[in-house]
Structures are given as C-alpha cells and as structure tokens.
C-alpha atoms as a PDB file:
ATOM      1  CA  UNK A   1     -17.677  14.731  24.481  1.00  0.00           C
ATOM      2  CA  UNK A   2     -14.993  17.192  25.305  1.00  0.00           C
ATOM      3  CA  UNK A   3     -15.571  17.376  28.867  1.00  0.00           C
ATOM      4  CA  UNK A   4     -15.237  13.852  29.183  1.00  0.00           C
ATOM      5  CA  UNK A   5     -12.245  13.432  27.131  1.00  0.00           C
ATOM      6  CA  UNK A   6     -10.566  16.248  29.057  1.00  0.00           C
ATOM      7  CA  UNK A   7     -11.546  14.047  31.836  1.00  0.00           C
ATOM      8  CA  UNK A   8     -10.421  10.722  30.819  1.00  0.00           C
ATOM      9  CA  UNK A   9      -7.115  12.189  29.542  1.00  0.00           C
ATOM     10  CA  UNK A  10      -6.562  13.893  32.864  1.00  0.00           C
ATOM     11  CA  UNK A  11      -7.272  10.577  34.482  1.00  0.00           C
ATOM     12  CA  UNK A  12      -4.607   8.443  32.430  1.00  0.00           C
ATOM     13  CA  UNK A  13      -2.265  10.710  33.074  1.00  0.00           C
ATOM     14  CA  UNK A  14      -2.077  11.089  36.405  1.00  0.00           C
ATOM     15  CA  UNK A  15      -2.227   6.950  36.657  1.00  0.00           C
ATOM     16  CA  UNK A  16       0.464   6.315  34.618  1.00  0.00           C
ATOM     17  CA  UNK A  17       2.611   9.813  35.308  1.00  0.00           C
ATOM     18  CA  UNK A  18       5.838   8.474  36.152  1.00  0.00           C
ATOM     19  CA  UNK A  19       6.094   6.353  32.407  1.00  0.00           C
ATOM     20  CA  UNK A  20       4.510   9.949  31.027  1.00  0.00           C
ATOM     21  CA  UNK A  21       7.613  11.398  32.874  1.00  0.00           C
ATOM     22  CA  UNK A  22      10.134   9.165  31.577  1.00  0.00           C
ATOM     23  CA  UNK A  23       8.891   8.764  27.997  1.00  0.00           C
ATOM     24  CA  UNK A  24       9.060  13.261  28.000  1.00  0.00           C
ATOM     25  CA  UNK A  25      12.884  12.787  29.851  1.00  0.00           C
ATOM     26  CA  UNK A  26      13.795  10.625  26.817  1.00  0.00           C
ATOM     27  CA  UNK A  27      12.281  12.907  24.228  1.00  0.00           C
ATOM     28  CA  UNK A  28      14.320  15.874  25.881  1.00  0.00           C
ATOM     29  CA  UNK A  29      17.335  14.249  25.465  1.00  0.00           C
ATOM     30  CA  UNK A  30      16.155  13.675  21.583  1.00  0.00           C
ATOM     31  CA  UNK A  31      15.310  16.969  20.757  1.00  0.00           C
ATOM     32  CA  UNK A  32      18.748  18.554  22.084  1.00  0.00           C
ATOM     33  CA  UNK A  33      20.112  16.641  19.339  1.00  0.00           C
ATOM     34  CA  UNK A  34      18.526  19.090  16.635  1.00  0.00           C
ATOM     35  CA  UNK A  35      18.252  22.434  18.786  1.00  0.00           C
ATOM     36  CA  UNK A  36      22.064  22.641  20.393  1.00  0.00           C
ATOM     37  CA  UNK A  37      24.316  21.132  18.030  1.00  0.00           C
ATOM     38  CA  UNK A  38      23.952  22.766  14.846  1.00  0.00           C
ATOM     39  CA  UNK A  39      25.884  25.024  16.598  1.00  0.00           C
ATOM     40  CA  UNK A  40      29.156  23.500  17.309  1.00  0.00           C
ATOM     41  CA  UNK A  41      28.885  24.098  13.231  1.00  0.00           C
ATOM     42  CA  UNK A  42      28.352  27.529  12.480  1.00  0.00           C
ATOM     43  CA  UNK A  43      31.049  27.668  10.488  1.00  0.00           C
ATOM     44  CA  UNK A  44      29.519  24.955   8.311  1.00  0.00           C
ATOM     45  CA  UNK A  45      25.874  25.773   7.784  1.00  0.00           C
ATOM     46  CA  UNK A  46      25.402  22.857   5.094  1.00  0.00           C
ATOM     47  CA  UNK A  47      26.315  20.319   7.802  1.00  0.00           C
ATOM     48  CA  UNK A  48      24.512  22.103  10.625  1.00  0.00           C
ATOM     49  CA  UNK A  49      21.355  21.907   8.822  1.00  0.00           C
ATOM     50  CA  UNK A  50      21.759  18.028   7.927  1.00  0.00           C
ATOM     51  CA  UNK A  51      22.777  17.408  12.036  1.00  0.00           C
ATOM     52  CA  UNK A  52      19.706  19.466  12.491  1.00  0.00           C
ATOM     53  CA  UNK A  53      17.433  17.146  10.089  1.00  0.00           C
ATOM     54  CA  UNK A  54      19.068  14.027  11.656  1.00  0.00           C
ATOM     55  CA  UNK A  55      18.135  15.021  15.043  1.00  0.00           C
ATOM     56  CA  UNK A  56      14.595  16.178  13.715  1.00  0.00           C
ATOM     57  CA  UNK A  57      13.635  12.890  12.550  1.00  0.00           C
ATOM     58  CA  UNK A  58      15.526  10.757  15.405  1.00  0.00           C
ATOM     59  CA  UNK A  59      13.212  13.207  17.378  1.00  0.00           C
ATOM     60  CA  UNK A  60       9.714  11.960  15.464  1.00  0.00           C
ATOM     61  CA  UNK A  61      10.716   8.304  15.013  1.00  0.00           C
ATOM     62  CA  UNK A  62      10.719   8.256  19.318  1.00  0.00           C
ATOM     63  CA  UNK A  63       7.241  10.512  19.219  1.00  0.00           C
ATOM     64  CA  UNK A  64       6.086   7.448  16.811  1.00  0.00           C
ATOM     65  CA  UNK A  65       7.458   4.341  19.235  1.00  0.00           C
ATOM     66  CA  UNK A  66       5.462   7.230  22.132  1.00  0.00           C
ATOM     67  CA  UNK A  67       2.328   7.440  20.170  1.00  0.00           C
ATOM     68  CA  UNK A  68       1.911   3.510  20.089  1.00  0.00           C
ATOM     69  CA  UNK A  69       2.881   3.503  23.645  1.00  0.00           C
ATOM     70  CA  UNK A  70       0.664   5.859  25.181  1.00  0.00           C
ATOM     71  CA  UNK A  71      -2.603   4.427  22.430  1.00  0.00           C
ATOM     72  CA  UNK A  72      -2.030   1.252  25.592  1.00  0.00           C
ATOM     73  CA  UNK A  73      -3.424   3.872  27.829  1.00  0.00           C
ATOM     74  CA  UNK A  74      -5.950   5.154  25.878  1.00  0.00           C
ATOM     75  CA  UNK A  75      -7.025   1.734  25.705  1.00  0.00           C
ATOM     76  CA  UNK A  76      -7.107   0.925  29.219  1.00  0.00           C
ATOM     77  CA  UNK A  77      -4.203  -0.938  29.492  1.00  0.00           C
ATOM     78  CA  UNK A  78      -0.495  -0.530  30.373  1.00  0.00           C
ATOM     79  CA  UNK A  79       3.004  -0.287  28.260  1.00  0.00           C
ATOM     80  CA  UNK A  80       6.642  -0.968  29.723  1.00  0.00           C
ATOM     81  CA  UNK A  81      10.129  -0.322  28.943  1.00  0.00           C
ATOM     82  CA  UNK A  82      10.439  -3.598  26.596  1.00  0.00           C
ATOM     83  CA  UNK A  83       7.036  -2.632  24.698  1.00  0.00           C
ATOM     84  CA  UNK A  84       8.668   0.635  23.918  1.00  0.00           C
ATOM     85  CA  UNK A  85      11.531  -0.754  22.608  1.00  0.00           C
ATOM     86  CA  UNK A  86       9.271  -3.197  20.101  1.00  0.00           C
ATOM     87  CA  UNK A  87       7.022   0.248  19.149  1.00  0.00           C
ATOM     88  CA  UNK A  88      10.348   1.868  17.969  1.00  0.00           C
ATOM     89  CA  UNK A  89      10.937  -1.086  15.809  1.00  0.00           C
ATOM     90  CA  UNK A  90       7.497  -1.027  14.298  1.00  0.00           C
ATOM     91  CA  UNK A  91       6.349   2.375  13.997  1.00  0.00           C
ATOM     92  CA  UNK A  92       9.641   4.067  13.033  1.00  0.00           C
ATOM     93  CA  UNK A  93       8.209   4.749   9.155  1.00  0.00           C
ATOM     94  CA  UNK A  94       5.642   7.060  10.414  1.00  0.00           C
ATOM     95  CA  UNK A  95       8.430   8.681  12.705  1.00  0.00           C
ATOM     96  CA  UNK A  96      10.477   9.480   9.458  1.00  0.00           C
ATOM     97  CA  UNK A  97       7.936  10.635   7.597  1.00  0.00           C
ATOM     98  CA  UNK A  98       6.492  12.817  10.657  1.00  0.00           C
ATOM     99  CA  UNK A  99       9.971  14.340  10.901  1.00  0.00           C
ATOM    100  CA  UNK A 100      10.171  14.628   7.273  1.00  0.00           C
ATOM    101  CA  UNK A 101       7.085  17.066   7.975  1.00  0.00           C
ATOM    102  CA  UNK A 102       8.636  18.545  10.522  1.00  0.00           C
ATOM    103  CA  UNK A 103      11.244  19.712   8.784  1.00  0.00           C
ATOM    104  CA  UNK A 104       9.761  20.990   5.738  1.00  0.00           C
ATOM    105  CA  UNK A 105       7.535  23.183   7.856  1.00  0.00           C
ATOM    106  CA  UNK A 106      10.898  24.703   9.988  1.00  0.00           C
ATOM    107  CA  UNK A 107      11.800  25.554   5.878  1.00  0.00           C
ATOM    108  CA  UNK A 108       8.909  27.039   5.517  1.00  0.00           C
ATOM    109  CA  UNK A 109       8.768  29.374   8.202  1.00  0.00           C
ATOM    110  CA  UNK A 110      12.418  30.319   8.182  1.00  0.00           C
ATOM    111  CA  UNK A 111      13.255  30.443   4.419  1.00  0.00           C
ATOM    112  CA  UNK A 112      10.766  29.966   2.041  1.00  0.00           C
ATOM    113  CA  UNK A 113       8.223  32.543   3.582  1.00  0.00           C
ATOM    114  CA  UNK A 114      10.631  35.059   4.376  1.00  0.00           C
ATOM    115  CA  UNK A 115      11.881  35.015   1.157  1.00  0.00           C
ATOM    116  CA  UNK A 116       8.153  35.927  -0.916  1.00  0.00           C
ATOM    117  CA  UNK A 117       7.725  38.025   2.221  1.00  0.00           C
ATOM    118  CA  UNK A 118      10.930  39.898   0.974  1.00  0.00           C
ATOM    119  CA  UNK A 119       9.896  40.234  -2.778  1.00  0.00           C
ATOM    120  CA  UNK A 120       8.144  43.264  -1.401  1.00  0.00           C
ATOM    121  CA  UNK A 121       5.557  42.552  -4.119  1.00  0.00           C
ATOM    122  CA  UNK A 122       1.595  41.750  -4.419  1.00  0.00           C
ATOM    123  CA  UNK A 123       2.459  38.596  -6.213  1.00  0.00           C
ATOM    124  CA  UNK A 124       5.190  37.745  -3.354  1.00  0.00           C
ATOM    125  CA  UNK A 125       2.696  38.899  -0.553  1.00  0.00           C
ATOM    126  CA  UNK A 126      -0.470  36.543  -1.959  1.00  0.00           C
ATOM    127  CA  UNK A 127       2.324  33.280  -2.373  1.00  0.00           C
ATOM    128  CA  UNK A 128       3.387  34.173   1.574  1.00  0.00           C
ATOM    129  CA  UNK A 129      -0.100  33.840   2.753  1.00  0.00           C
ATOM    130  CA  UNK A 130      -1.036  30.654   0.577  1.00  0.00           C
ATOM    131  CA  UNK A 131       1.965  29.465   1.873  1.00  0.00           C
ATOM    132  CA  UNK A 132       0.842  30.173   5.211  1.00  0.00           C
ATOM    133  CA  UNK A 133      -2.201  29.486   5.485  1.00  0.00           C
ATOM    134  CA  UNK A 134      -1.775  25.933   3.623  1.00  0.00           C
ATOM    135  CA  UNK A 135       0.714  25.385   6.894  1.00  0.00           C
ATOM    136  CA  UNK A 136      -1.737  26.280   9.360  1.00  0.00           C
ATOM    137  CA  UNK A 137      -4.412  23.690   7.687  1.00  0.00           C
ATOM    138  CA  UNK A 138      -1.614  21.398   7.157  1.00  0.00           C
ATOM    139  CA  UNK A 139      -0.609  21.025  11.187  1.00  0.00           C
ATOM    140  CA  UNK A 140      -3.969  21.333  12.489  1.00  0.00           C
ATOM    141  CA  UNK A 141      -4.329  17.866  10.426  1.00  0.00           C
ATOM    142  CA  UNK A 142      -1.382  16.079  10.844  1.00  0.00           C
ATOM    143  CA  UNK A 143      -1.423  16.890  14.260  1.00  0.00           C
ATOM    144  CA  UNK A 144      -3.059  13.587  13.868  1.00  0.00           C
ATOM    145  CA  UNK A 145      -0.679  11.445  12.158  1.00  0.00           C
ATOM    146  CA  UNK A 146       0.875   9.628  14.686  1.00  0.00           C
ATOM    147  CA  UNK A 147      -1.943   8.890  16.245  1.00  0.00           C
ATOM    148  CA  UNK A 148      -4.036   7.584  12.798  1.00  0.00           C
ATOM    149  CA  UNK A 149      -1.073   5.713  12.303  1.00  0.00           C
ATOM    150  CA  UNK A 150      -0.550   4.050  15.703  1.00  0.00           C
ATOM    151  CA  UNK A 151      -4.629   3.161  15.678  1.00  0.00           C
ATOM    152  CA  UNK A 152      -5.781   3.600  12.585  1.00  0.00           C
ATOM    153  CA  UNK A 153      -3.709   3.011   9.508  1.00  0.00           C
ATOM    154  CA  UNK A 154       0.009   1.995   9.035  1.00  0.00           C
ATOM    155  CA  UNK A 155      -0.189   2.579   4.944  1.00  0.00           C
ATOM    156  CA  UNK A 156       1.665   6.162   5.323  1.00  0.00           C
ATOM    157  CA  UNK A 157      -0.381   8.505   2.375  1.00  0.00           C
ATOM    158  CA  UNK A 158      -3.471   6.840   3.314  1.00  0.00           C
ATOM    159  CA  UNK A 159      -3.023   7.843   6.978  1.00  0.00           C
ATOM    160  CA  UNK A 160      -2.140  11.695   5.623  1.00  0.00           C
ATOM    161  CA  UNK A 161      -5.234  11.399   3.675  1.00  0.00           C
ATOM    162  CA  UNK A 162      -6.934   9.703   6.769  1.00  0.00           C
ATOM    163  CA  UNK A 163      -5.527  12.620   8.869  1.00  0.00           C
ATOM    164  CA  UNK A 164      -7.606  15.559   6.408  1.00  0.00           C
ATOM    165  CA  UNK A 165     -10.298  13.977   6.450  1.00  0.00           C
ATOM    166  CA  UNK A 166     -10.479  13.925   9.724  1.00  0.00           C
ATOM    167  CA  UNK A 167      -9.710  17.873   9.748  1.00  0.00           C
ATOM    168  CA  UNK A 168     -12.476  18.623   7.315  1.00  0.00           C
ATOM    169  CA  UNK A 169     -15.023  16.797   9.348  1.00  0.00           C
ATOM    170  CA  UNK A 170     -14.223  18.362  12.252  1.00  0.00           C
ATOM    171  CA  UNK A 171     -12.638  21.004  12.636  1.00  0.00           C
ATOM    172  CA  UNK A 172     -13.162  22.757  15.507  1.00  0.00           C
ATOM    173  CA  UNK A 173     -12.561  19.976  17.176  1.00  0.00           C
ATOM    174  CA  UNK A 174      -8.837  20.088  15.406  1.00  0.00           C
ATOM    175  CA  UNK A 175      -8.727  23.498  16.277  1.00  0.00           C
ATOM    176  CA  UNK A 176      -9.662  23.029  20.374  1.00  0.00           C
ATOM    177  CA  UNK A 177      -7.251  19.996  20.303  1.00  0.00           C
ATOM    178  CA  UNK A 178      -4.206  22.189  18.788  1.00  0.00           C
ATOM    179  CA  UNK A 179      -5.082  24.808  21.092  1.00  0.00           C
ATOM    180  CA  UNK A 180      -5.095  22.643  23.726  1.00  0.00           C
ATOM    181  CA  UNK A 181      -1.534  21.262  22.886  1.00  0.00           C
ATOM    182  CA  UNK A 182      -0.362  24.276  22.704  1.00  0.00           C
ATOM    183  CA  UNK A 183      -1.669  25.102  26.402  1.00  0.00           C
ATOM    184  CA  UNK A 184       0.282  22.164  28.085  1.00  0.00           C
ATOM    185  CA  UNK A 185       3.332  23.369  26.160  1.00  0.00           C
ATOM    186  CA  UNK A 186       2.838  26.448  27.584  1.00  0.00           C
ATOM    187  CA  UNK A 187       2.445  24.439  30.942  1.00  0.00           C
ATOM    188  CA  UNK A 188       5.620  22.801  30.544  1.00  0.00           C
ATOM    189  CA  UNK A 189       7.837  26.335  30.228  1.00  0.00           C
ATOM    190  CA  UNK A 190       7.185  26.578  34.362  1.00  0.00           C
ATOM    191  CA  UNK A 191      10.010  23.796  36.062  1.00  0.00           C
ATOM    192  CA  UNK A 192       7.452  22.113  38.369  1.00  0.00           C
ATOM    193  CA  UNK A 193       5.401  20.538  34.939  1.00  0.00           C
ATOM    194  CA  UNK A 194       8.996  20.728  32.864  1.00  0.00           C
ATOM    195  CA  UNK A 195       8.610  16.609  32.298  1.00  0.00           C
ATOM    196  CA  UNK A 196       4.558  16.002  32.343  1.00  0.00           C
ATOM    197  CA  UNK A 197       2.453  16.118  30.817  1.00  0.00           C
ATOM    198  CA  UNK A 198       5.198  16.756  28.047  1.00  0.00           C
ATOM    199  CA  UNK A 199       5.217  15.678  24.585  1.00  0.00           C
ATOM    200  CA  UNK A 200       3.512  11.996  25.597  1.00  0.00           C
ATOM    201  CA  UNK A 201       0.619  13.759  27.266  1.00  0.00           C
ATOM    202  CA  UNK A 202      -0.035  15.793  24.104  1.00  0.00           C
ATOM    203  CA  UNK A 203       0.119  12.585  21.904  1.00  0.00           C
ATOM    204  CA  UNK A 204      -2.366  10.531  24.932  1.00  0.00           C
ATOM    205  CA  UNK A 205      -4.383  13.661  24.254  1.00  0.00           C
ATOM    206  CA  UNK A 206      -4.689  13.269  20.268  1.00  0.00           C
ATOM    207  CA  UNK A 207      -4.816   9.439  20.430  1.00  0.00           C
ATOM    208  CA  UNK A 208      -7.841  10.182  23.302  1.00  0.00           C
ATOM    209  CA  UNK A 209      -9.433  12.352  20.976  1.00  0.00           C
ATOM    210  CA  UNK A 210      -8.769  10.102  18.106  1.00  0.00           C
ATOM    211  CA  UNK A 211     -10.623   7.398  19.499  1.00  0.00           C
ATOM    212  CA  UNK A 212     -13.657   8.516  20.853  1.00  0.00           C
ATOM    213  CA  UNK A 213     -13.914  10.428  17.572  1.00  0.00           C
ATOM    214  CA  UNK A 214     -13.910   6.909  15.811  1.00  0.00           C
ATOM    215  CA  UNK A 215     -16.712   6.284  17.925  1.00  0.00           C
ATOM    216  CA  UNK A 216     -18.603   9.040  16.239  1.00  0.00           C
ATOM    217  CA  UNK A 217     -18.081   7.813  12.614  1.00  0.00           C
ATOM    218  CA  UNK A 218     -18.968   4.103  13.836  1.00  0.00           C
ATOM    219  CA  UNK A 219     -22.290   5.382  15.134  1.00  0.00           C
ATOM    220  CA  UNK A 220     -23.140   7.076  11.649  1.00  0.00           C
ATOM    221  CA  UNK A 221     -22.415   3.946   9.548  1.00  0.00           C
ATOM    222  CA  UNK A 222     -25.129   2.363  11.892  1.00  0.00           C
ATOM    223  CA  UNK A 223     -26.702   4.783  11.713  1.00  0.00           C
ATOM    224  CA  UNK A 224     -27.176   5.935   8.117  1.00  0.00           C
ATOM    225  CA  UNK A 225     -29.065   8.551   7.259  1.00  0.00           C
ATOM    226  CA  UNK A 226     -28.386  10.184  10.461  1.00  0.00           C
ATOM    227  CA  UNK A 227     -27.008  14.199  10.779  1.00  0.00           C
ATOM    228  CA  UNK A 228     -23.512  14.338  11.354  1.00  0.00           C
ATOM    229  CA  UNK A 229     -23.997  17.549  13.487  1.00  0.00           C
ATOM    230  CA  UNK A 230     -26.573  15.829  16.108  1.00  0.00           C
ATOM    231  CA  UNK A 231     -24.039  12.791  17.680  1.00  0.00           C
ATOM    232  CA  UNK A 232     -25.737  11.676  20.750  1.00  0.00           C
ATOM    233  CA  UNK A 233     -22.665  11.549  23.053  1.00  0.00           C
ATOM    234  CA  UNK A 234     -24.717  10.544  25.750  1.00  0.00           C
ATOM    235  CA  UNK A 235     -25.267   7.018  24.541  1.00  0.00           C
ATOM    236  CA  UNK A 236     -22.370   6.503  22.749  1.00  0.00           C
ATOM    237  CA  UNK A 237     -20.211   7.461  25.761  1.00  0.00           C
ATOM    238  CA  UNK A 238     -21.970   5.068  28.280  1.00  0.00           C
ATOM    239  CA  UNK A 239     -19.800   2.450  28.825  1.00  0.00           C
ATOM    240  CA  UNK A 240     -17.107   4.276  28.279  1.00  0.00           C
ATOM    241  CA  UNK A 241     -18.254   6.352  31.553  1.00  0.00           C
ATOM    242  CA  UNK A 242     -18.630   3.596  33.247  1.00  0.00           C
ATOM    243  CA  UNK A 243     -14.645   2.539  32.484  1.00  0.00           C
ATOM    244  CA  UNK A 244     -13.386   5.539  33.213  1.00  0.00           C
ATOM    245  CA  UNK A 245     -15.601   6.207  36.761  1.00  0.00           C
ATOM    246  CA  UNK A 246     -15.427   9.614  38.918  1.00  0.00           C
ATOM    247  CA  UNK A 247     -12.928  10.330  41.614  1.00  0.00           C
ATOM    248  CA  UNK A 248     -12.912  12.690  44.625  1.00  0.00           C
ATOM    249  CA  UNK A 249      -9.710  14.512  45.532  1.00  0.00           C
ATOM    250  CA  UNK A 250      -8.860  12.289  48.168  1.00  0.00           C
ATOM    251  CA  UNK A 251      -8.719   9.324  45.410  1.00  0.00           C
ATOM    252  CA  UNK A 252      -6.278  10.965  43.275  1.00  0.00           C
ATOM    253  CA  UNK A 253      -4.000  11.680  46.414  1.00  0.00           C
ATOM    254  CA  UNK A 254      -4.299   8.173  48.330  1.00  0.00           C
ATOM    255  CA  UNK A 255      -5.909   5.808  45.906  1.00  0.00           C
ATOM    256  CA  UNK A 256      -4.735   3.033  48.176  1.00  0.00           C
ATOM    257  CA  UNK A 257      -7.973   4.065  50.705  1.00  0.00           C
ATOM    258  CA  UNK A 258     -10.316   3.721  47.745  1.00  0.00           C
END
C-alpha cells in the first residue's frame, strides 16, 4: 500500500505541478504574514503576538480551501482558480480551528514548556514531558485534520475525534506519513523544489493516504470478523492500479508521444 501511494502521489503531482506551484506561491505569501511582521512590533509584544495569530490562522484557513482543492486530485479529477475561491468559502471553519491548533502548539513549545522546563524540579520535569509527548501524539493525528475534514467529516470535534482514531489504528502509518512530510520540507529548503511539492503536495500526500486508508476500514465492515493486521492490498488496490497505470521516463518527460 505504501509503495503505491508513494506512487500515485508522485504521479498527481507531477500532472498537475504548475496548480501545486501556484497554490505553495500563495501559501508563501500567507505565511510571511505571521513570520516577518511581528517584528515591525517589537516594541509591542502584545500586538506582535495577535499579528502573529492573525497571520497563523489566515495561513490554515488557505491550507483548508488547499486541502479541498488538491482531495480533486486525489480523486482523479481537476480544480481551478474559481473552485479555489468556492473551497475558501466552505472550508474556512476547519482553517480556523487548524490555526487555532497551530498556535497553541507554537505556545507550547516556546512558553509553556520552557517554563516547567525552568522549575528545575522533578514535578516540573515529568509536566514538560507529558506536555511533550501529548504534542507529539497530538500532530502525528491532526496531521490529518484537514484532510478528514475536506473528505470525511465537516462536524469539527467529530473530525478531531475522527483524526485519533485514525492515529490509534494506525500508527505507523501516521508516523511514515509525518516523516515523510517532514522529508519534502526538507526538500523544499534547496531553491530548485522552493515552490513544489510545497505545502499542497504534503496535504495531496495526507488526503492520498487518507483515502486509500478508507479503503481499508470499508473492506473490514465487509468483511467482519476479519484481522485488521492482514488487509489484502492486493485486491483492494486493483482498480485503483488500473487508474493510476505505470509510466516510463520518457512519459513523464513528453507525455504528448504516449
């Protein structure tokens, strides 16, 4: 299953990579909101942070109207500049609330751990690490969120609770995909990948993953009875194969000649 969603993904991505490419240019315009001017108020630090939380969730409501966007792909299908436009009108609770997330985590890590941390106590120490490690869990399920919301389920606690129970039945598979987000941030630090595959190839990625997860938990309600571990991937991937096809090199270069 994960080599052939690393394969699909890779696919969809370099099909639609100019829209990829413009969604990432608009979210870098987004995010420079909450990481450059909080400056221009270091004198103020009260309104710095709230320019900072403005720009945060501006930021997440445009990842939400880009995770409803890019779910078109997943789907075999196509999005353009006026579907974008509706997305931001329709998924823009999920983008608050996302940023809303966001934000408490930046607290977390930059005042509320630091501060047990400098307790310099046992009692201080064990809150830091519950603290922590409640974080960690926390992201490697809501990593999810805008993609159970975009597919899934638009009632926003339900999709949080959606979004752990997703973690807790497979985690590993949380694990690879925040490891794997991580890599194509990583990717994007060198200038020739600076605008793909960007934040809208990360959320193709989780809605990708998303859905032919689904698949899995569709297949056990036929199948009751069935162990949860043993998911033959094989069958339940076989038309889904047959959408997504193979390509040679020369394809992906000059798919005119196909």
């Amino acid at each position: 299953m994960i080599g052939f969603l690393i394969k699909k993904n890779f696919y969809d991505s370099w099909d639609n990579l100019f829209k990829i490419a413009i969604v990432n240019i608009g979210f870098i315009a987004s995010i420079a909101i909450p990481v450059f001017v909080p400056g221009f108020f270091a004198s103020l630090p009260f309104l710095g942070m709230i320019t900072m939380l403005i720009g945060i969730l501006w930021s997440c409501v445009y990842l939400s109207a880009a995770a409803l966007s890019v779910k078109r792909i997943s789907d075999y299908g196509n999005f353009g500049f006026a579907d974008f436009i509706g997305n931001l009108k329709t998924n823009w609770p999920a983008g608050l609330v996302f940023g809303g997330m966001v934000f408490l985590i930046y607290l977390l890590c930059t005042i509320v751990i630091p501060f047990y941390l400098s307790m310099r106590s046992t009692i201080g120490l064990l809150l830091a690490v519950f603290i922590f490690w409640t974080m960690i869990t926390s992201i490697l399920a809501l990593q999810f969120f805008l993609a159970v919301t975009s597919r899934l389920e638009k009632r926003l606690f339900v999709a949080v609770k959606k979004c752990f129970i997703i973690f807790f039945g497979n985690t590993m598979f949380c694990v690879f995909s925040l490891l794997h987000n991580i890599f194509l941030l990583a990717i994007c630090l060198f200038p020739l990948f600076i605008f793909v595959p960007g934040p809208a190839g990360m959320l193709l990625f989780l809605d990708q993953g998303l859905r032919l997860r689904l698949m899995k938990y569709d297949w056990l309600e036929q199948n009751p009875g069935s162990d949860s571990r043993k998911i033959p991937w094989d069958a339940i991937l076989i038309e889904e194969r047959e959408k997504t096809g193979s390509r040679s090199l020369k394809n992906f270069i000059f798919p005119w000649k196909d």
